[in-house]
Protein backbone atom coordinates (compact mmCIF):
# COMPACT_ATOMS: atom_id res chain seq x y z
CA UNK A 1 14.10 8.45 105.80
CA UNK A 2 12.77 5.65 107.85
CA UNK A 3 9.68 4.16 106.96
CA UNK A 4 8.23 5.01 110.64
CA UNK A 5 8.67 8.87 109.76
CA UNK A 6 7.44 7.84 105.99
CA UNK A 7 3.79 6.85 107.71
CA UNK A 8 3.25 9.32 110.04
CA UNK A 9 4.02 11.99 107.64
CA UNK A 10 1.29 10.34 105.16
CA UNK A 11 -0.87 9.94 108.25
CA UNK A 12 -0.33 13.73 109.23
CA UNK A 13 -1.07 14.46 104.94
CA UNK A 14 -4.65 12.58 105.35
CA UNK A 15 -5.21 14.43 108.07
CA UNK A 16 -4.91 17.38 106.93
CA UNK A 17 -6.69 17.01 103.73
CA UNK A 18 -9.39 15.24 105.75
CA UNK A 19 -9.77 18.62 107.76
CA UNK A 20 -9.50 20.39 104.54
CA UNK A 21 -12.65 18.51 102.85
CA UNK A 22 -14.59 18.85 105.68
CA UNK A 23 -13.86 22.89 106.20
CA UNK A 24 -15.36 23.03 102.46
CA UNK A 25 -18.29 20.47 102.92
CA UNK A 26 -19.33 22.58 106.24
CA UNK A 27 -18.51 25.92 105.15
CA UNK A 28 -22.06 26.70 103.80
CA UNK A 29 -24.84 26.67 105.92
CA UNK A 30 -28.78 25.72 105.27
CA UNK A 31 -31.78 26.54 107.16
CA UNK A 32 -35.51 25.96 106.75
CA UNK A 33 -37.87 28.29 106.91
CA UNK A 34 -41.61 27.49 107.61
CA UNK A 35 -44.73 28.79 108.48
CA UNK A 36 -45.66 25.91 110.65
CA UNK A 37 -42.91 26.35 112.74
CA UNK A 38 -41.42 22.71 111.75
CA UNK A 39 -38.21 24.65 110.23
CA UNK A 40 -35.37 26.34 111.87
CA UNK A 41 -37.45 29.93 111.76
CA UNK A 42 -41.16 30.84 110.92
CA UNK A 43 -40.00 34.38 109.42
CA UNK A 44 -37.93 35.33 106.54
CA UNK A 45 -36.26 38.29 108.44
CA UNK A 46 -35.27 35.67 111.72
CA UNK A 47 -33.75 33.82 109.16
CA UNK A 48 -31.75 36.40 107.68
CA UNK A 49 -30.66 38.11 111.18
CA UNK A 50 -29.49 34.58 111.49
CA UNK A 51 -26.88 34.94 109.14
CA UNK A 52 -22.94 35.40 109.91
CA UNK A 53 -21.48 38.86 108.92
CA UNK A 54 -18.82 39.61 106.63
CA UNK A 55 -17.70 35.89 105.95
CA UNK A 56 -18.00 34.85 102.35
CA UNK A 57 -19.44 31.17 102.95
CA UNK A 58 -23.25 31.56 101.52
CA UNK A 59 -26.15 30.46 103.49
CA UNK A 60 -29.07 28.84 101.38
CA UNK A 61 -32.32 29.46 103.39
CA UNK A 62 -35.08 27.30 102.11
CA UNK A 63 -38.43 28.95 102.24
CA UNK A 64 -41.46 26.58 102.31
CA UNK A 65 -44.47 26.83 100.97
CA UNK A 66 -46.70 29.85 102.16
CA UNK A 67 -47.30 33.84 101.86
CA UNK A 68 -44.92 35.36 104.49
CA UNK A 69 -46.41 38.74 104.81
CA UNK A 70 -43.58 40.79 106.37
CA UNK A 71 -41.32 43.62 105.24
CA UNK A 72 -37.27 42.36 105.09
CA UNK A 73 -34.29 44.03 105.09
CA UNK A 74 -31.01 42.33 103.71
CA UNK A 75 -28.18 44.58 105.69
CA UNK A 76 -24.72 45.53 103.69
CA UNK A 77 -22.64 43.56 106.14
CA UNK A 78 -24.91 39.84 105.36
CA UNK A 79 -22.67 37.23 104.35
CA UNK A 80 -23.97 35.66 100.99
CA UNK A 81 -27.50 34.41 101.07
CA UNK A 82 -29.63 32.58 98.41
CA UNK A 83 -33.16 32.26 99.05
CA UNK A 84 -35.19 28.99 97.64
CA UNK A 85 -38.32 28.33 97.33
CA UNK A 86 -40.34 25.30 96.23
CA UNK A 87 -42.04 27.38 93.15
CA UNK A 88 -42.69 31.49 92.29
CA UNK A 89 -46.83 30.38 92.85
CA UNK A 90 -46.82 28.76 96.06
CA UNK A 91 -43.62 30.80 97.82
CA UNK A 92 -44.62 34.16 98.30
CA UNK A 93 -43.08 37.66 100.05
CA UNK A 94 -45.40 39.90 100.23
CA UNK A 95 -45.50 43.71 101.89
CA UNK A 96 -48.07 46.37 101.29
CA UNK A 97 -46.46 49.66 101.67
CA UNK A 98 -46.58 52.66 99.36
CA UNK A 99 -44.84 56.37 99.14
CA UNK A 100 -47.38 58.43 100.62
CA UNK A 101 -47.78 56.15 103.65
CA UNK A 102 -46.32 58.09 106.64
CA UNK A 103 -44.46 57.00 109.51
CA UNK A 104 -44.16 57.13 112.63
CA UNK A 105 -42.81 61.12 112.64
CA UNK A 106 -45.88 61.70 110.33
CA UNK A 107 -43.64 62.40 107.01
CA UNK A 108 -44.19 60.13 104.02
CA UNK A 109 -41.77 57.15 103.91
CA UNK A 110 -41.29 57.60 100.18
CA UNK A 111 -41.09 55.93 97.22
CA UNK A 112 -37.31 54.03 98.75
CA UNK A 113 -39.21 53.06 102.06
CA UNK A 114 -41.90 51.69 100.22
CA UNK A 115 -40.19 48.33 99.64
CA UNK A 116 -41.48 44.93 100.37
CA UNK A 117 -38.06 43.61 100.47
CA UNK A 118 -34.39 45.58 101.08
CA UNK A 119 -30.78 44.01 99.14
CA UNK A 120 -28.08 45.68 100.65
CA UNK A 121 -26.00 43.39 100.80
CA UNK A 122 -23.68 41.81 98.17
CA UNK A 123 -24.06 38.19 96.36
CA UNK A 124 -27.38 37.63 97.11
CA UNK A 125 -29.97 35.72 95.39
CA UNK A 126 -33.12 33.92 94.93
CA UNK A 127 -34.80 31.42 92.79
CA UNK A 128 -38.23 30.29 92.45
CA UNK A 129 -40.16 33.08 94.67
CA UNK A 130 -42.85 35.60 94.49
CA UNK A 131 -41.94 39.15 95.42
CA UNK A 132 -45.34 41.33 95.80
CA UNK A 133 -46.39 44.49 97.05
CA UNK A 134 -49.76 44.68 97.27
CA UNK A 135 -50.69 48.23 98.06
CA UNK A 136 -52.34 48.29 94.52
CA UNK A 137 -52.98 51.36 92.65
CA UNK A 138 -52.03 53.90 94.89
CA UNK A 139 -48.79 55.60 93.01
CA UNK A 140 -45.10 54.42 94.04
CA UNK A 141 -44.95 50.77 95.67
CA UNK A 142 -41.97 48.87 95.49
CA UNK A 143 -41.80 45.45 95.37
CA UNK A 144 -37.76 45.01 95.63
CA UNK A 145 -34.84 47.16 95.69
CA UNK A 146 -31.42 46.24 95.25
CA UNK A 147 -28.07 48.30 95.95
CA UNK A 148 -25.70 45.44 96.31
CA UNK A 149 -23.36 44.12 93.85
CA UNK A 150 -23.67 40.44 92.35
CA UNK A 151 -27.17 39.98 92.59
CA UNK A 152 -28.98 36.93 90.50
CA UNK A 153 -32.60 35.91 90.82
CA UNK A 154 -33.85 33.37 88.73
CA UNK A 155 -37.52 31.77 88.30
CA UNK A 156 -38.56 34.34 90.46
CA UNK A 157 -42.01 36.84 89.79
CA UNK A 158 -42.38 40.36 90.62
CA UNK A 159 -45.70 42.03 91.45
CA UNK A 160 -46.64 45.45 91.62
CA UNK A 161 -47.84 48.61 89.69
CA UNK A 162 -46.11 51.40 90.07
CA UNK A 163 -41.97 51.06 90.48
CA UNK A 164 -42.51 47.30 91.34
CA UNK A 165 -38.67 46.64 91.04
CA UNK A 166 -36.39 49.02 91.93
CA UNK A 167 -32.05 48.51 91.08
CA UNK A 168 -31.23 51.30 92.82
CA UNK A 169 -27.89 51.17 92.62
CA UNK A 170 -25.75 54.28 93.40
CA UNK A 171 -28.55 56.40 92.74
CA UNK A 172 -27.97 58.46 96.00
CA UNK A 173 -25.00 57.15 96.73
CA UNK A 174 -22.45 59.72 96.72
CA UNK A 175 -20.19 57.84 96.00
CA UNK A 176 -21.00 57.07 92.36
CA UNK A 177 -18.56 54.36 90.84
CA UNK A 178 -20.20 51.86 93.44
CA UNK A 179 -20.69 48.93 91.21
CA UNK A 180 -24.49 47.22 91.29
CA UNK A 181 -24.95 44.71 88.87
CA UNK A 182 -28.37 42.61 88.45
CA UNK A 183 -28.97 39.19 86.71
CA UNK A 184 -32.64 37.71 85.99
CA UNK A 185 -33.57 34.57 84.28
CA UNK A 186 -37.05 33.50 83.34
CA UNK A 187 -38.44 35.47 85.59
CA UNK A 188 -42.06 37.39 85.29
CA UNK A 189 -42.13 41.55 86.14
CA UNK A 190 -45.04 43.39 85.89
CA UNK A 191 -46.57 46.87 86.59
CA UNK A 192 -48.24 49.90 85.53
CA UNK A 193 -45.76 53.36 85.76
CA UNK A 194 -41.94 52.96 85.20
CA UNK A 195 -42.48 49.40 87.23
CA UNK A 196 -38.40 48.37 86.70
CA UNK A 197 -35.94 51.29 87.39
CA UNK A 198 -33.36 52.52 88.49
CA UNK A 199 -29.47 53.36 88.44
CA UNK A 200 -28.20 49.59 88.50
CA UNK A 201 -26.84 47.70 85.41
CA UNK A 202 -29.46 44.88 84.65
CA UNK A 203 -29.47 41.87 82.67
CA UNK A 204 -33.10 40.65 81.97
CA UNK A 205 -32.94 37.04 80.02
CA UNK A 206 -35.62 35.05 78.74
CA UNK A 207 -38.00 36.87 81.03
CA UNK A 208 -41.68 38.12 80.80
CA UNK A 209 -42.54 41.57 81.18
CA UNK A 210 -45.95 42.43 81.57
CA UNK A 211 -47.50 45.25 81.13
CA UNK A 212 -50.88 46.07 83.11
CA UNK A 213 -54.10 47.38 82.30
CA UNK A 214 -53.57 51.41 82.33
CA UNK A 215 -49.93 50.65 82.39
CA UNK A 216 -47.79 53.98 81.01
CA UNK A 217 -43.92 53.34 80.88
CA UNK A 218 -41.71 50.18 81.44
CA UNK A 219 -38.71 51.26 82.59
CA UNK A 220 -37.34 54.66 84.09
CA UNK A 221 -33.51 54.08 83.92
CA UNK A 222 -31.34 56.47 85.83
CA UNK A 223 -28.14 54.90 84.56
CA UNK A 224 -24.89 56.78 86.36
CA UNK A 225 -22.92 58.86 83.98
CA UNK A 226 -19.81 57.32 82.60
CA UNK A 227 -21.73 53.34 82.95
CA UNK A 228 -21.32 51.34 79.82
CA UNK A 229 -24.47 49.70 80.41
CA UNK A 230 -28.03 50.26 82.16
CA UNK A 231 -30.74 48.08 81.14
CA UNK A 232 -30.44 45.38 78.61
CA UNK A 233 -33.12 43.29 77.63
CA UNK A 234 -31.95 39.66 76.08
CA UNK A 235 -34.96 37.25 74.03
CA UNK A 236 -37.54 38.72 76.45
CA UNK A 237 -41.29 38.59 75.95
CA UNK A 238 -42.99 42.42 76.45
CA UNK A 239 -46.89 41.66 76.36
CA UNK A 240 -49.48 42.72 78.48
CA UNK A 241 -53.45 43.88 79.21
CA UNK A 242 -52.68 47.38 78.67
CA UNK A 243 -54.32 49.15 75.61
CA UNK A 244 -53.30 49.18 72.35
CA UNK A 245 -50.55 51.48 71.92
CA UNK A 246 -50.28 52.96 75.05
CA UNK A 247 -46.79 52.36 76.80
CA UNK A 248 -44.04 53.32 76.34
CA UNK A 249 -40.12 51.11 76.07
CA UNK A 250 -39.02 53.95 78.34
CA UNK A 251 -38.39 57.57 79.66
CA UNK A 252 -34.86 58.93 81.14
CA UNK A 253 -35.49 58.82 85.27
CA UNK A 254 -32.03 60.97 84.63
CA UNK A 255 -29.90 62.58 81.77
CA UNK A 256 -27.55 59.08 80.55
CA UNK A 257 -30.31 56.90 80.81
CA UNK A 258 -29.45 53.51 78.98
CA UNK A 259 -31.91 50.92 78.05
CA UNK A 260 -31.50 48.21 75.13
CA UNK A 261 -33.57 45.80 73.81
CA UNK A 262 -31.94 42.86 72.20
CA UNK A 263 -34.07 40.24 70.21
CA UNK A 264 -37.45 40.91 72.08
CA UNK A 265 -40.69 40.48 71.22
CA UNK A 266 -42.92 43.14 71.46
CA UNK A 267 -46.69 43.09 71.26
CA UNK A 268 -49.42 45.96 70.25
CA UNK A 269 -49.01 46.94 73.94
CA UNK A 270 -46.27 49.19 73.06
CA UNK A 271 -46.69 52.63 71.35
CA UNK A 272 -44.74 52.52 68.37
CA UNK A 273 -42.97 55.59 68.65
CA UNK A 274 -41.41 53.62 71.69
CA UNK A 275 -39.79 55.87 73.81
CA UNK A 276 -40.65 59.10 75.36
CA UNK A 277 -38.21 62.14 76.91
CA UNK A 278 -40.09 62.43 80.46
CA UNK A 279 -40.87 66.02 78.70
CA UNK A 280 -36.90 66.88 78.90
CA UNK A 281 -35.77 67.79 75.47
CA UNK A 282 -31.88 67.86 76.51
CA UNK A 283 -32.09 64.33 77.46
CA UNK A 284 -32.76 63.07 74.23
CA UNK A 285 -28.95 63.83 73.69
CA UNK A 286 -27.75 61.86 76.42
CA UNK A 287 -30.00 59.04 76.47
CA UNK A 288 -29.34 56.02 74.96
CA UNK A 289 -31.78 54.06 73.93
CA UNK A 290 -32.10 51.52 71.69
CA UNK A 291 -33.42 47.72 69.72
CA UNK A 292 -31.84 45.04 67.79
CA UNK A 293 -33.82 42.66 65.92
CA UNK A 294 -37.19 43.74 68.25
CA UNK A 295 -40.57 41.31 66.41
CA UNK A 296 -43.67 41.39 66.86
CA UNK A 297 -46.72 44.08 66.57
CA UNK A 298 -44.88 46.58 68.63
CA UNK A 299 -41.56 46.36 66.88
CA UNK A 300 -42.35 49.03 64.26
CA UNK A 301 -38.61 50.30 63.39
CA UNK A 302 -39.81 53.02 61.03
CA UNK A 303 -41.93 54.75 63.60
CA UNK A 304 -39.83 54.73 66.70
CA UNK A 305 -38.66 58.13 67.59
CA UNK A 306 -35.61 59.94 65.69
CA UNK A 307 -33.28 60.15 68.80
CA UNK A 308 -33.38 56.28 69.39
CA UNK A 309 -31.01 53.84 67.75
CA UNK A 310 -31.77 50.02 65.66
CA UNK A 311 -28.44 48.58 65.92
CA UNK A 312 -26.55 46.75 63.22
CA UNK A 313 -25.59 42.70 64.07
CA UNK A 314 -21.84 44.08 64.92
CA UNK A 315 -23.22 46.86 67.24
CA UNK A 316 -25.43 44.01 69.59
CA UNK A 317 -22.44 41.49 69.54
CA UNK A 318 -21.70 43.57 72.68
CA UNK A 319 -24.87 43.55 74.58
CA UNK A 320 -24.01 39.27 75.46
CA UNK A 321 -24.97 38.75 79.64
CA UNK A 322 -21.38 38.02 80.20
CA UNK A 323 -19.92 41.43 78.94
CA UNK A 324 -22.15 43.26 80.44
CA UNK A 325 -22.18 41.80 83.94
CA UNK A 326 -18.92 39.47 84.25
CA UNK A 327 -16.62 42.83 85.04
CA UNK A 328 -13.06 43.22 86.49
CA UNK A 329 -14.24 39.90 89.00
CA UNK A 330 -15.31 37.52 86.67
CA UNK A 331 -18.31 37.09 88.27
CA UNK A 332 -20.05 33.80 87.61
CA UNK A 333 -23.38 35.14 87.14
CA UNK A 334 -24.58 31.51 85.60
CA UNK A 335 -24.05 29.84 88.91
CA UNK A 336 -25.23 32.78 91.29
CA UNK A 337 -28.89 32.52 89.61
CA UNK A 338 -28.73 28.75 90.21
């Protein structure tokens, strides 16, 4: 081989790798958005319209500073997107819909349409925002709802009172082995009535849930039948304003409900017979609800009701962030919540 072929064949190599590095360095795409108008958009929702269909690079759109009162929808076919803002207390969505609110046909949009913010899309995430509905008091109001799959927020605050965060899931999907999987990391949810639910498995790590002054039930699972997992709670802090002894862990949305808590600690918030059967005697057989090493003045093991489970050390080696959510993909939930 001479050494004029030898060159331009390790010329035509760099060049190629050249074109490679730059297809990865350009292949995920920022914009700014800003109230002021100084960034690429002044909405959330421009932003997101913005977004490429059906590719898988990820677009990061940075949200600065500001309340951005407007009600978004995240479609199915959205590409990856990670929204970032500067901190949960100065970055905030906020939308004040609520279930009996009717539309423009005059029928009630429900407790679904109530939602400050839609995720129907896959891989999506956010860190370091506010999510907020704001129609106070006034029965269902949902802050978020999720159907996608792969979805991480971390740093991120949730703030509502009734059904404030909503994994939906496959709950009317028909079809019902449509995976929707939920991360959250130090993040802050609060509410009054069944304020996170849902059929979507969720992980909830290191997070605050706070319970609100004439706040009733935490969660209303409505875990699909045949799902491993529903709700797990990991080294969370449940505390609150609420009265003494006067919410509930949880009540079964549906029959297979699923909700574990997993080294919590629970304050006098909590009622200590812990759970309650949404007045459906057959579901205590197909719930499953249960605590592993729960402290604190609402952890009261004795007095929890008979159709709940304590699990042994062995029994909550299973209930780890990674079994639960890595499934048949391997998904790097660690690095989506970053």
């Amino acid at each position: 081989m001479s050494a004029i072929f030898k060159n331009f064949l390790t010329a035509i190599s760099a060049f190629v790798i050249l074109l490679i590095v730059f297809s990865f360095k350009t292949s995920d795409r920022t914009i700014v958005v800003s109230k002021d108008g100084k960034g690429d958009f002044k909405t959330i929702q421009e932003a997101v319209n913005s977004v490429e269909n059906n590719t898988k690079n990820r677009t990061k759109i940075i949200i600065k500073p500001g309340t951005y009162r407007e009600k978004i929808t995240v479609d199915p076919a959205k590409s990856p997107i990670t929204l970032i803002g500067e901190n949960a207390e100065n970055t905030i969505l906020v939308y004040g819909d609520h279930a009996s609110k009717q539309n423009a046909e005059g029928k009630n949009i429900g407790t679904t349409g109530s939602s400050s913010i839609f995720i129907f899309s896959d891989d999506f995430s956010a860190k370091n925002i506010t999510f907020q509905n704001d129609a106070g008091p006034v029965g269902q109001a949902v802050a978020v709802l999720t159907t996608g799959d792969r979805i991480a927020f971390e740093n991120c605050k949730f703030l509502g009172f009734q059904d404030t965060l909503y994994t939906k899931g496959a709950q009317d999907n028909p079809d019902k082995t449509k995976i929707s999987r939920n991360y959250f990391k130090n993040c802050y949810i609060e509410g009054t009535t069944d304020y996170i639910f849902g059929a979507g498995t969720a992980v909830f790590e290191n997070c605050t849930v706070y319970s609100k002054k004439n706040a009733s039930y935490v969660t209303a699972a409505s875990t699909i039948e045949g799902n491993e997992f529903g709700y797990v709670f990991i080294n969370c802090n449940l505390t609150g304003d609420a009265d003494a002894n006067s919410v509930y862990l949880g009540r079964p949305w549906r029959p297979f409900a699923k909700t574990v808590y997993i080294n919590c600690a629970i304050d006098s918030t909590i009622k200590p017979e812990g759970w309650h059967n949404w007045s459906k005697p057959d579901a205590e057989k197909t719930t499953f609800y249960a605590e592993y090493n729960s402290k604190g003045s609402g952890a009261n093991a004795e007095k929890r009701v008979s159709w709940s489970h304590q699990l042994t050390k062995e029994q909550s080696k299973k209930y780890t962030a990674k079994n639960i959510l890595s499934g048949k993909d391997n998904w790097n939930y660690k690095k989506a919540a970053q």
